[in-house]
C-alpha atoms as a PDB file:
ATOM      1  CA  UNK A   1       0.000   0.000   0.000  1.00  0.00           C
ATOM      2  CA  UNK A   2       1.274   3.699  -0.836  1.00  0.00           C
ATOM      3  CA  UNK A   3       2.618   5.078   2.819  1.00  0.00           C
ATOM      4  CA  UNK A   4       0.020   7.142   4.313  1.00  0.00           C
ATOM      5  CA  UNK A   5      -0.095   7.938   7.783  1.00  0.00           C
ATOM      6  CA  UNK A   6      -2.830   6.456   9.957  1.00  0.00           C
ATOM      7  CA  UNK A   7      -5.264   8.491  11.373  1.00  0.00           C
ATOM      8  CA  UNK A   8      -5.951  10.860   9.097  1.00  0.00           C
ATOM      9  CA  UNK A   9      -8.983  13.040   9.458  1.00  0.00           C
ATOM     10  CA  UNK A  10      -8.988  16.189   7.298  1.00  0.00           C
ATOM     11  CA  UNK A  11     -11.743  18.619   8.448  1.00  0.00           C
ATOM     12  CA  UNK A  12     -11.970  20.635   5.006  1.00  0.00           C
ATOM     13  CA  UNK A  13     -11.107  20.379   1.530  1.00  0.00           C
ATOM     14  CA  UNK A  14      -8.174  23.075   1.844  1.00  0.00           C
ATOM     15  CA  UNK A  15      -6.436  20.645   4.676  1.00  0.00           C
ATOM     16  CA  UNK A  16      -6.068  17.690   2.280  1.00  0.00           C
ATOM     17  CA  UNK A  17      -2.080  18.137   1.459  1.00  0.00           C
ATOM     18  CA  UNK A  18      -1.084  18.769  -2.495  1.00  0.00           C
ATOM     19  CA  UNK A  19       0.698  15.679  -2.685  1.00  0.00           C
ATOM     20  CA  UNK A  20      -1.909  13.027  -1.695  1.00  0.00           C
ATOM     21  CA  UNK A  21      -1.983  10.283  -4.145  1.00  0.00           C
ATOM     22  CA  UNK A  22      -3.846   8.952  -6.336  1.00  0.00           C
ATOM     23  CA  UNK A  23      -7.049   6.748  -4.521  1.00  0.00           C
ATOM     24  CA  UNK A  24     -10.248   5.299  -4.173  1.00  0.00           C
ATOM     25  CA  UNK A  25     -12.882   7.160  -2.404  1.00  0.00           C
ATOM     26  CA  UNK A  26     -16.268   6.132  -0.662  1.00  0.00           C
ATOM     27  CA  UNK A  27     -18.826   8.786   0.033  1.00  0.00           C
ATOM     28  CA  UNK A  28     -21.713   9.012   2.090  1.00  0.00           C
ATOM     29  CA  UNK A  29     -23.268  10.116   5.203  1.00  0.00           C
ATOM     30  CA  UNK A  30     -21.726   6.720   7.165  1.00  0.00           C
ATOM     31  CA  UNK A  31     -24.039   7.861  10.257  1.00  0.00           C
ATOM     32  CA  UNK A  32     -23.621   4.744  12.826  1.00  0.00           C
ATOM     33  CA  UNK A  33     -21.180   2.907  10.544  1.00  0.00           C
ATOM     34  CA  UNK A  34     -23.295  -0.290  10.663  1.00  0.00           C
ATOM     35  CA  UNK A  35     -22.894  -3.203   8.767  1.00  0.00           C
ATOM     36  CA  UNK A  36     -24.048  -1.926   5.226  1.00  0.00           C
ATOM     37  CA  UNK A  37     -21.080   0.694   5.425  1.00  0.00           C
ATOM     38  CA  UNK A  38     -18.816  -2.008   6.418  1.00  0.00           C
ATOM     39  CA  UNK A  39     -19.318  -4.012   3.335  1.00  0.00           C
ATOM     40  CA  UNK A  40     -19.328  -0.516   1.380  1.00  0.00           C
ATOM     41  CA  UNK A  41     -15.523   0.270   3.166  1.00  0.00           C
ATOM     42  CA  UNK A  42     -14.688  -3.705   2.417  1.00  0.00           C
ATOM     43  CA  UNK A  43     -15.759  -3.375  -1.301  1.00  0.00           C
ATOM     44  CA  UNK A  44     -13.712  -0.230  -1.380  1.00  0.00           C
ATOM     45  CA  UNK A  45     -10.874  -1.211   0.328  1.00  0.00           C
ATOM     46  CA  UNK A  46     -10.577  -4.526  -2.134  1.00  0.00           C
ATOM     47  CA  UNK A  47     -10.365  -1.855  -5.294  1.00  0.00           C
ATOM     48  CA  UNK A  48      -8.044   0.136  -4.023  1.00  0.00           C
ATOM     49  CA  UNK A  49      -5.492  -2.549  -3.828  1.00  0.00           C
ATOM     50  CA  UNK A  50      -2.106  -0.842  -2.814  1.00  0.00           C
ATOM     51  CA  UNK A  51      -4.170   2.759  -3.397  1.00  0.00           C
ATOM     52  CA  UNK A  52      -5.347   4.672   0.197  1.00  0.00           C
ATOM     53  CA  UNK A  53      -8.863   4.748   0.685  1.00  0.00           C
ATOM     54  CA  UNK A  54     -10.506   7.982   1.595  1.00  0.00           C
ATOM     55  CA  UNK A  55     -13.819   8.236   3.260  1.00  0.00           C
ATOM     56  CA  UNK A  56     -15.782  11.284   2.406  1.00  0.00           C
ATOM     57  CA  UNK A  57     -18.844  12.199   5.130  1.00  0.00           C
ATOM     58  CA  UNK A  58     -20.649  15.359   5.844  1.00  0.00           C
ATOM     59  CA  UNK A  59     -21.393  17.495   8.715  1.00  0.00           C
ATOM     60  CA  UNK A  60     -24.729  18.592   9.652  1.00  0.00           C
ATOM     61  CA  UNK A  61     -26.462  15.683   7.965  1.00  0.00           C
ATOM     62  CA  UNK A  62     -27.590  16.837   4.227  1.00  0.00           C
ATOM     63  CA  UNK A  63     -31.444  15.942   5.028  1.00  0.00           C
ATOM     64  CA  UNK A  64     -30.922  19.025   8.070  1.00  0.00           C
ATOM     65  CA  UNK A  65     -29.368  21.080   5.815  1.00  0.00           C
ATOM     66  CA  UNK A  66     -31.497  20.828   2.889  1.00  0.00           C
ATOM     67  CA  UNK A  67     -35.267  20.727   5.043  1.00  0.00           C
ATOM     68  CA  UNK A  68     -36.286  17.086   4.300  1.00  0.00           C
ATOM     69  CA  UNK A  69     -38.362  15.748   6.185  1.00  0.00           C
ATOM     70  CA  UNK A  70     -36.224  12.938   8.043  1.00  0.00           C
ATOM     71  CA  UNK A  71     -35.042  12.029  11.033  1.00  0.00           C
ATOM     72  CA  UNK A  72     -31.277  12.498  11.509  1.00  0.00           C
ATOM     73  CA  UNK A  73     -30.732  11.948  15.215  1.00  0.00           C
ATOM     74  CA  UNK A  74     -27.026  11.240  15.445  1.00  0.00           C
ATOM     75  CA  UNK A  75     -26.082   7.806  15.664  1.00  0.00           C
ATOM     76  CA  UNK A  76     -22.538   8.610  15.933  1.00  0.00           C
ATOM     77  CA  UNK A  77     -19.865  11.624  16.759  1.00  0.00           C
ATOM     78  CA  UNK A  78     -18.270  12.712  13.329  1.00  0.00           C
ATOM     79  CA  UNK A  79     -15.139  11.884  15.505  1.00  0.00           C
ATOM     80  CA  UNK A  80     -16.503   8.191  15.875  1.00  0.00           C
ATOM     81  CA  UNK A  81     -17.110   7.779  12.549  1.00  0.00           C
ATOM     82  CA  UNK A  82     -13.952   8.685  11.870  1.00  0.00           C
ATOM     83  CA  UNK A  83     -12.477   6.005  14.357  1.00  0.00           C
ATOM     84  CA  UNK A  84     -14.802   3.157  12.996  1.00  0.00           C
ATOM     85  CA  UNK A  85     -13.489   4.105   9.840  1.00  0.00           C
ATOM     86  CA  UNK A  86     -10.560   3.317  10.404  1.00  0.00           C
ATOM     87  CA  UNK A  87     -10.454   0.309  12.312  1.00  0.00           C
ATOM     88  CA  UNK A  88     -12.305  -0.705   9.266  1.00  0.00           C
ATOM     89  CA  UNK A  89      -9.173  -0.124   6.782  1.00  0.00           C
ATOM     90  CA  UNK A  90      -9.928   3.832   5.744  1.00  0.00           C
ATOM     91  CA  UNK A  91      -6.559   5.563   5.504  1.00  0.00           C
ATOM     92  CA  UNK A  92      -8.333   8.752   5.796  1.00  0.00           C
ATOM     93  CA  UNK A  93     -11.504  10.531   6.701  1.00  0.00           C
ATOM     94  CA  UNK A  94     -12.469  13.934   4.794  1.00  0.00           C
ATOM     95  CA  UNK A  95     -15.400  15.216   6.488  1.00  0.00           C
ATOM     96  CA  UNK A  96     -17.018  17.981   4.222  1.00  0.00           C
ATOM     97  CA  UNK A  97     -19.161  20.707   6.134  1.00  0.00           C
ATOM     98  CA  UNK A  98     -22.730  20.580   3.902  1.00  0.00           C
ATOM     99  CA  UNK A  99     -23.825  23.909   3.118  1.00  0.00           C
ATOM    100  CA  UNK A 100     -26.079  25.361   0.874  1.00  0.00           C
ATOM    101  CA  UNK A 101     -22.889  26.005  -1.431  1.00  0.00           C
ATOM    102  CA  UNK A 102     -21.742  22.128  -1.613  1.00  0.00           C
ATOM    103  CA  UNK A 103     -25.547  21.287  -2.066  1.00  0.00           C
ATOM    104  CA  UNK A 104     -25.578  23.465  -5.056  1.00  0.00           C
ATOM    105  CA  UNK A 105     -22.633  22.170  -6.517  1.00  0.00           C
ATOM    106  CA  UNK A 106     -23.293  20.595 -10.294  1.00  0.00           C
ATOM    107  CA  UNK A 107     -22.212  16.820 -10.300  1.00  0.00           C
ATOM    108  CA  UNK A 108     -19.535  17.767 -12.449  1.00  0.00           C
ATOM    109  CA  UNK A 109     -17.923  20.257 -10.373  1.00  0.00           C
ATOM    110  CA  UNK A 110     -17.937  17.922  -7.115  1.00  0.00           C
ATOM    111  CA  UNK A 111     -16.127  15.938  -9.195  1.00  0.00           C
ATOM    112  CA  UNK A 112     -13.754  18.124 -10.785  1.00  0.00           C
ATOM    113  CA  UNK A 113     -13.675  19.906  -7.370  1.00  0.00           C
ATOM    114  CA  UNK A 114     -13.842  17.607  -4.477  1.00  0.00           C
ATOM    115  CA  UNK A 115     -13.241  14.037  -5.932  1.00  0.00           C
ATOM    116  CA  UNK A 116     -10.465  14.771  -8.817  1.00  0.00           C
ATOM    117  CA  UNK A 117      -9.285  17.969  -7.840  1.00  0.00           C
ATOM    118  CA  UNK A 118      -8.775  17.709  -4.392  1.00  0.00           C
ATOM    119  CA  UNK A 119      -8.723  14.136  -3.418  1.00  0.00           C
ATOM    120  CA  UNK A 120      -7.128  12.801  -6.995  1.00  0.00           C
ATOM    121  CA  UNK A 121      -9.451  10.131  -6.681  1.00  0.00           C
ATOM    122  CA  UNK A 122      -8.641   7.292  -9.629  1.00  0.00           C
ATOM    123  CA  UNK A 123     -11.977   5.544  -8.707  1.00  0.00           C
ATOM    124  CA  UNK A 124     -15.059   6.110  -6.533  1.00  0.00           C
ATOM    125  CA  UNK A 125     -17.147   2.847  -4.770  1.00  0.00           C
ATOM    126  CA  UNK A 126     -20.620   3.581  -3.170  1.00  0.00           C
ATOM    127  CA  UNK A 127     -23.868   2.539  -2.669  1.00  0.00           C
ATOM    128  CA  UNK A 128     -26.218   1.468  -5.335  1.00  0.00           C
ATOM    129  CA  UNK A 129     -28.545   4.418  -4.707  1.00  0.00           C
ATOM    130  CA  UNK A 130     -26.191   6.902  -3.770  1.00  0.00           C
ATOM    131  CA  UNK A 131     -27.024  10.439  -5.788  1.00  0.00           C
ATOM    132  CA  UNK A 132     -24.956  13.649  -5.436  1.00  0.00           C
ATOM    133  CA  UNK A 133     -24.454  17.265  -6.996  1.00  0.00           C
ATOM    134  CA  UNK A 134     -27.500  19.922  -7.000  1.00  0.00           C
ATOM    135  CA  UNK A 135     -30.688  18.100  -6.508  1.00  0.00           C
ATOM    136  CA  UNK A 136     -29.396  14.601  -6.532  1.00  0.00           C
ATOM    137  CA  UNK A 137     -28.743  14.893  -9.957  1.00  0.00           C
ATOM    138  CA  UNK A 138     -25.714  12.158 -10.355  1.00  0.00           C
ATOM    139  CA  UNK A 139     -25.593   8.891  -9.729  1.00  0.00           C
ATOM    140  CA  UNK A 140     -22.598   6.149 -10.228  1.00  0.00           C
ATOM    141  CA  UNK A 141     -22.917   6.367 -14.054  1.00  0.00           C
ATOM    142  CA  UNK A 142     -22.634  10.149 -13.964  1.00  0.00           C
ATOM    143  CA  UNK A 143     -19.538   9.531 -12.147  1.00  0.00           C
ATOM    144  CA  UNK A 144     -18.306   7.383 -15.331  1.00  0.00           C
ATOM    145  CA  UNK A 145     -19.771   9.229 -17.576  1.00  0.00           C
ATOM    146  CA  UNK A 146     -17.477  12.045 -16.306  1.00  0.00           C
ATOM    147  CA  UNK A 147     -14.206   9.601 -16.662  1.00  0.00           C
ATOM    148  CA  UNK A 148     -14.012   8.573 -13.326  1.00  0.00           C
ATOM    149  CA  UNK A 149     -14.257   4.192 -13.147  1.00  0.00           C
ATOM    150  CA  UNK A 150     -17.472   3.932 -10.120  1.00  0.00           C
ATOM    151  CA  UNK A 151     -18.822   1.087  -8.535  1.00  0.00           C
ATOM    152  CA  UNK A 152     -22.146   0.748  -7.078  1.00  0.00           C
ATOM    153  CA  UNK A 153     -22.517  -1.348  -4.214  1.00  0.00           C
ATOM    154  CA  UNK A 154     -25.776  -3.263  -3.701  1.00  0.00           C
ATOM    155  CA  UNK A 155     -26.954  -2.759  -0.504  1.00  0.00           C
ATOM    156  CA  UNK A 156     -27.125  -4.899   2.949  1.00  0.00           C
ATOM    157  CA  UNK A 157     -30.670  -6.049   2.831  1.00  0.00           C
ATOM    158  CA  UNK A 158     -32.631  -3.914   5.912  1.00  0.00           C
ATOM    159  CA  UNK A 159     -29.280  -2.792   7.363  1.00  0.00           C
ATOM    160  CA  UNK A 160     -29.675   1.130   6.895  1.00  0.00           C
ATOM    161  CA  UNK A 161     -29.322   4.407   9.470  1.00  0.00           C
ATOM    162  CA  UNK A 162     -33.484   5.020   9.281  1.00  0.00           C
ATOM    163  CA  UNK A 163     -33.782   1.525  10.444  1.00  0.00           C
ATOM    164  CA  UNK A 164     -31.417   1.497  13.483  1.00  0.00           C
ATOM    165  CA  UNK A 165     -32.795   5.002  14.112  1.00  0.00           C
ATOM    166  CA  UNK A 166     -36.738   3.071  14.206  1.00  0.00           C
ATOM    167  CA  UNK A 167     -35.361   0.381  15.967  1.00  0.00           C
ATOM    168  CA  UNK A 168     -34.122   2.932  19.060  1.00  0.00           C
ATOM    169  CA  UNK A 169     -36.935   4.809  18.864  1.00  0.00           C
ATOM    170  CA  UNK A 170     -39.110   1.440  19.432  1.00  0.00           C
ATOM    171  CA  UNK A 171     -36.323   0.583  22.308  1.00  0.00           C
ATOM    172  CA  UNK A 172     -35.356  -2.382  20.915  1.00  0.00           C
ATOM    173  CA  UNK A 173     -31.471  -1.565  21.047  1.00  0.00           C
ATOM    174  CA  UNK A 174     -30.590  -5.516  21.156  1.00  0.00           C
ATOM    175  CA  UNK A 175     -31.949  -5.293  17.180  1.00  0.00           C
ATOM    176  CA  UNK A 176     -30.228  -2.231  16.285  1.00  0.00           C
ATOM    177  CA  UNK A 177     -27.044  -3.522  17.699  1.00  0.00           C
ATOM    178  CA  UNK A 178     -27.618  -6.437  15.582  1.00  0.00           C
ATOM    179  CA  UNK A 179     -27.398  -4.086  12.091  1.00  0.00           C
ATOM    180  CA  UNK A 180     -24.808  -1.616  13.940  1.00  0.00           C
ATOM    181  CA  UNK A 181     -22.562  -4.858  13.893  1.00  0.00           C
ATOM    182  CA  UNK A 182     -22.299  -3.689  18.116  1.00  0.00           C
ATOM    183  CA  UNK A 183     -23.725  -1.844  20.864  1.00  0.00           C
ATOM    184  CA  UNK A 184     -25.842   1.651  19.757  1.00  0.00           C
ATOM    185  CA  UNK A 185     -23.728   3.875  21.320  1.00  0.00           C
ATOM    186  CA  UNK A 186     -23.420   8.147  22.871  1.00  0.00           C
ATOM    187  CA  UNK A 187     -20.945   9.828  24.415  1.00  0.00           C
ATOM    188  CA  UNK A 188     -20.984  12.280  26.814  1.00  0.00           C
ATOM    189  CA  UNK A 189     -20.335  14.357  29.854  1.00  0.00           C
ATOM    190  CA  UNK A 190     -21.008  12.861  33.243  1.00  0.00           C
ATOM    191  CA  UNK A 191     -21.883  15.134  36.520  1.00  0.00           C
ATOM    192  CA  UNK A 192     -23.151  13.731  39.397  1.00  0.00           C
ATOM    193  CA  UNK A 193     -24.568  10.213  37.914  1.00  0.00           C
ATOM    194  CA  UNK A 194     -26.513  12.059  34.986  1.00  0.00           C
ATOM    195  CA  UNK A 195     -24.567  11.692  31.228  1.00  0.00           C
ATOM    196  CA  UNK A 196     -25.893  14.557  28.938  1.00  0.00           C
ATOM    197  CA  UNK A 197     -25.632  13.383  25.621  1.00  0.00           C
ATOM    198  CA  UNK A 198     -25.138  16.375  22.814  1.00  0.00           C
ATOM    199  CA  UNK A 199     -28.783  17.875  21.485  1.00  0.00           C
ATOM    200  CA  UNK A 200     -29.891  15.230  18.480  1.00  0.00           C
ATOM    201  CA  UNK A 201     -28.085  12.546  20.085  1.00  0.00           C
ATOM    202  CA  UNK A 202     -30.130   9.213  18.956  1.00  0.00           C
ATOM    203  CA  UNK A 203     -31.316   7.186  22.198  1.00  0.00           C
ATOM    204  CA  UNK A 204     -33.956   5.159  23.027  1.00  0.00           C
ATOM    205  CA  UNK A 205     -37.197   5.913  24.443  1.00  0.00           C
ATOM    206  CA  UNK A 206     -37.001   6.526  28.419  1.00  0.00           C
ATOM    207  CA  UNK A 207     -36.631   3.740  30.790  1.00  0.00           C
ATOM    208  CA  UNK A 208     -34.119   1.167  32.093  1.00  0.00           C
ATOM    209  CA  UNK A 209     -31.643  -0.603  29.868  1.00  0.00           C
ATOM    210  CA  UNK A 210     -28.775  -2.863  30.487  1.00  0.00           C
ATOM    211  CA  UNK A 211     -25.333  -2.199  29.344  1.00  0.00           C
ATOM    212  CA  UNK A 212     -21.803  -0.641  30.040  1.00  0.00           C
ATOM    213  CA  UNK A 213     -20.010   2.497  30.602  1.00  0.00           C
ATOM    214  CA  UNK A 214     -16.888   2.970  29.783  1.00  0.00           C
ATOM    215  CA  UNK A 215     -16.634  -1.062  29.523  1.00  0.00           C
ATOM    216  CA  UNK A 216     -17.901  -1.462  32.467  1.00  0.00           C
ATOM    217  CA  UNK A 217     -21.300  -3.433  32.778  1.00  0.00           C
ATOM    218  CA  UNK A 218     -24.148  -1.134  34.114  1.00  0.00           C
ATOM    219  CA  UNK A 219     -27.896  -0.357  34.569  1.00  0.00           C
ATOM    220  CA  UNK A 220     -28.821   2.505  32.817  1.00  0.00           C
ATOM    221  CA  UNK A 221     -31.554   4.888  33.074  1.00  0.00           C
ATOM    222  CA  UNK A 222     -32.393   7.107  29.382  1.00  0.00           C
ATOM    223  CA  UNK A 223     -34.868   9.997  31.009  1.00  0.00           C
ATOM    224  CA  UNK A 224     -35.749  13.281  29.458  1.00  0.00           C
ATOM    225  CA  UNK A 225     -32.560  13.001  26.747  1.00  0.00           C
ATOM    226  CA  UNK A 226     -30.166  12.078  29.607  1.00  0.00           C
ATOM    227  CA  UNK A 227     -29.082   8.593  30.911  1.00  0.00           C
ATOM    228  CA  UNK A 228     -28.549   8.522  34.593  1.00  0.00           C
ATOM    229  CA  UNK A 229     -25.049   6.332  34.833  1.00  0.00           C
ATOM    230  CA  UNK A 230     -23.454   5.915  38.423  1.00  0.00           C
ATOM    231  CA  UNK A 231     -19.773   6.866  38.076  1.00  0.00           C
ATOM    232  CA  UNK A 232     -17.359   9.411  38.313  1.00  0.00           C
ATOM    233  CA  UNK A 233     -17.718  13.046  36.923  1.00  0.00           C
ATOM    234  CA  UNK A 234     -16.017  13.221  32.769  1.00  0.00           C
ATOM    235  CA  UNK A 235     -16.232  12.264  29.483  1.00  0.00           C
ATOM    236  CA  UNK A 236     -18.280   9.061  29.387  1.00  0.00           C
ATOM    237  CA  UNK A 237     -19.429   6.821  26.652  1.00  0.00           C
ATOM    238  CA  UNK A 238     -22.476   4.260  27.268  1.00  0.00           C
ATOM    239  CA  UNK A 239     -23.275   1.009  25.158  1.00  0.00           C
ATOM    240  CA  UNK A 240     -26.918  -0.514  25.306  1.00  0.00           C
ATOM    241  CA  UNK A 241     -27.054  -3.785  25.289  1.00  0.00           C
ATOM    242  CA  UNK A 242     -30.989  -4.582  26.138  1.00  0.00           C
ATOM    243  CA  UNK A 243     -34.141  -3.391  27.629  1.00  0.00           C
ATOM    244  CA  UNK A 244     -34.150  -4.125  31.502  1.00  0.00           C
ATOM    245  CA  UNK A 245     -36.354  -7.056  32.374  1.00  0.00           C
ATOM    246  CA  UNK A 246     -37.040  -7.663  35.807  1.00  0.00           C
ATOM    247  CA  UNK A 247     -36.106 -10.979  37.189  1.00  0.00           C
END
């Protein structure tokens, strides 16, 4: 594989350096990084051969951004994206803030722009129904037509970020864990036993849950947008594993 340095996570399109080389780039939303983005990042990462792979995500969530009407309760940090990403075999992690600007952008200037331009992508790999450029105009053949070699990637069958966002908001986090590929998972700040998650944090509906903070097994209690977590004050990051059921 070219030398890269692990890790990377550029924040921009002006922080990707001039002399990145030629790769293969996946692009989506990746909110959760569940199973269906794990095959994407697998497919990806068997193209690129000894090429880096470069993730491209965006920050707010396009559907915010652009007024659908859709639920995009976080599923993940950006930053834990990132890290999933890479434990997965990404090289590096562009996350592109989505503003009315990118959204506007014609499908051939993201390309010439963003994908060629910035990233020198040689080849791009994503879903089968991905679209991008003003209005969802392009699709994987747009990205051919425009000389640049696309695969589309059928998807996981049921495994999507609505789904494991329905499945939380049911409170069945055992299932959503099950598409997530592991534990649904927020991070926050803990003071005195309560962990405040950030605002449009995905959790499940109040009430008691079994799982683990910090690794550490745990009852948990999701009220009002919070989960009450015994533990010491900081940074804390919860994993449900079940609904409580009382013996």
């Amino acid at each position: 594989m070219t030398a890269v340095r692990e890790g990377l996570v550029w924040r921009s399109l002006t922080e990707v350096p001039a002399s990145w080389p030629g790769c293969v780039v996946t692009i989506g939303v990746f909110d959760g990084v569940h199973r269906g983005h794990a095959h994407l990042i697998a497919t990806a990462r068997e193209v690129a051969g000894d090429r880096p792979v470069v993730l491209v995500t965006f920050d707010p969530h396009p559907a915010r951004v652009l007024g659908l009407p859709r639920d995009t309760s976080a599923l993940s940090t950006v930053s834990r994206r990132a890290e999933l990403g890479h434990l997965l075999g990404v090289d590096a992690v562009l996350v592109l803030p989505f503003t009315p600007a990118l959204a506007a952008l014609t499908p051939a200037s993201f390309v010439a722009d963003v994908l060629v331009g910035a990233l020198h992508a040689e080849a791009v790999v994503v879903g089968a129904n991905f679209t991008f450029g003003h209005r969802g105009a392009g699709t994987a053949q747009t990205l051919r037509d425009l000389g640049l070699p696309a695969v589309g990637v059928e998807l996981v069958h049921g495994c999507s970020s609505t789904r494991v966002r329905e499945l939380l908001r049911s409170g069945d986090v055992r299932a959503a864990a099950l598409l997530l590929g592991r534990p649904h998972r927020v991070e926050g700040m803990r003071a005195a036993g309560v962990v405040a998650v950030p605002p449009g944090t995905a959790l499940p509906p109040d009430g008691r849950y079994t799982g683990t903070v910090d690794g550490h097994a745990a009852e948990l209690v999701v009220a009002a947008g919070t989960v009450l977590a015994a533990g010491p004050d900081g940074p804390a990051a919860v994993e449900f594993a079940d609904r409580f059921t009382a013996a």
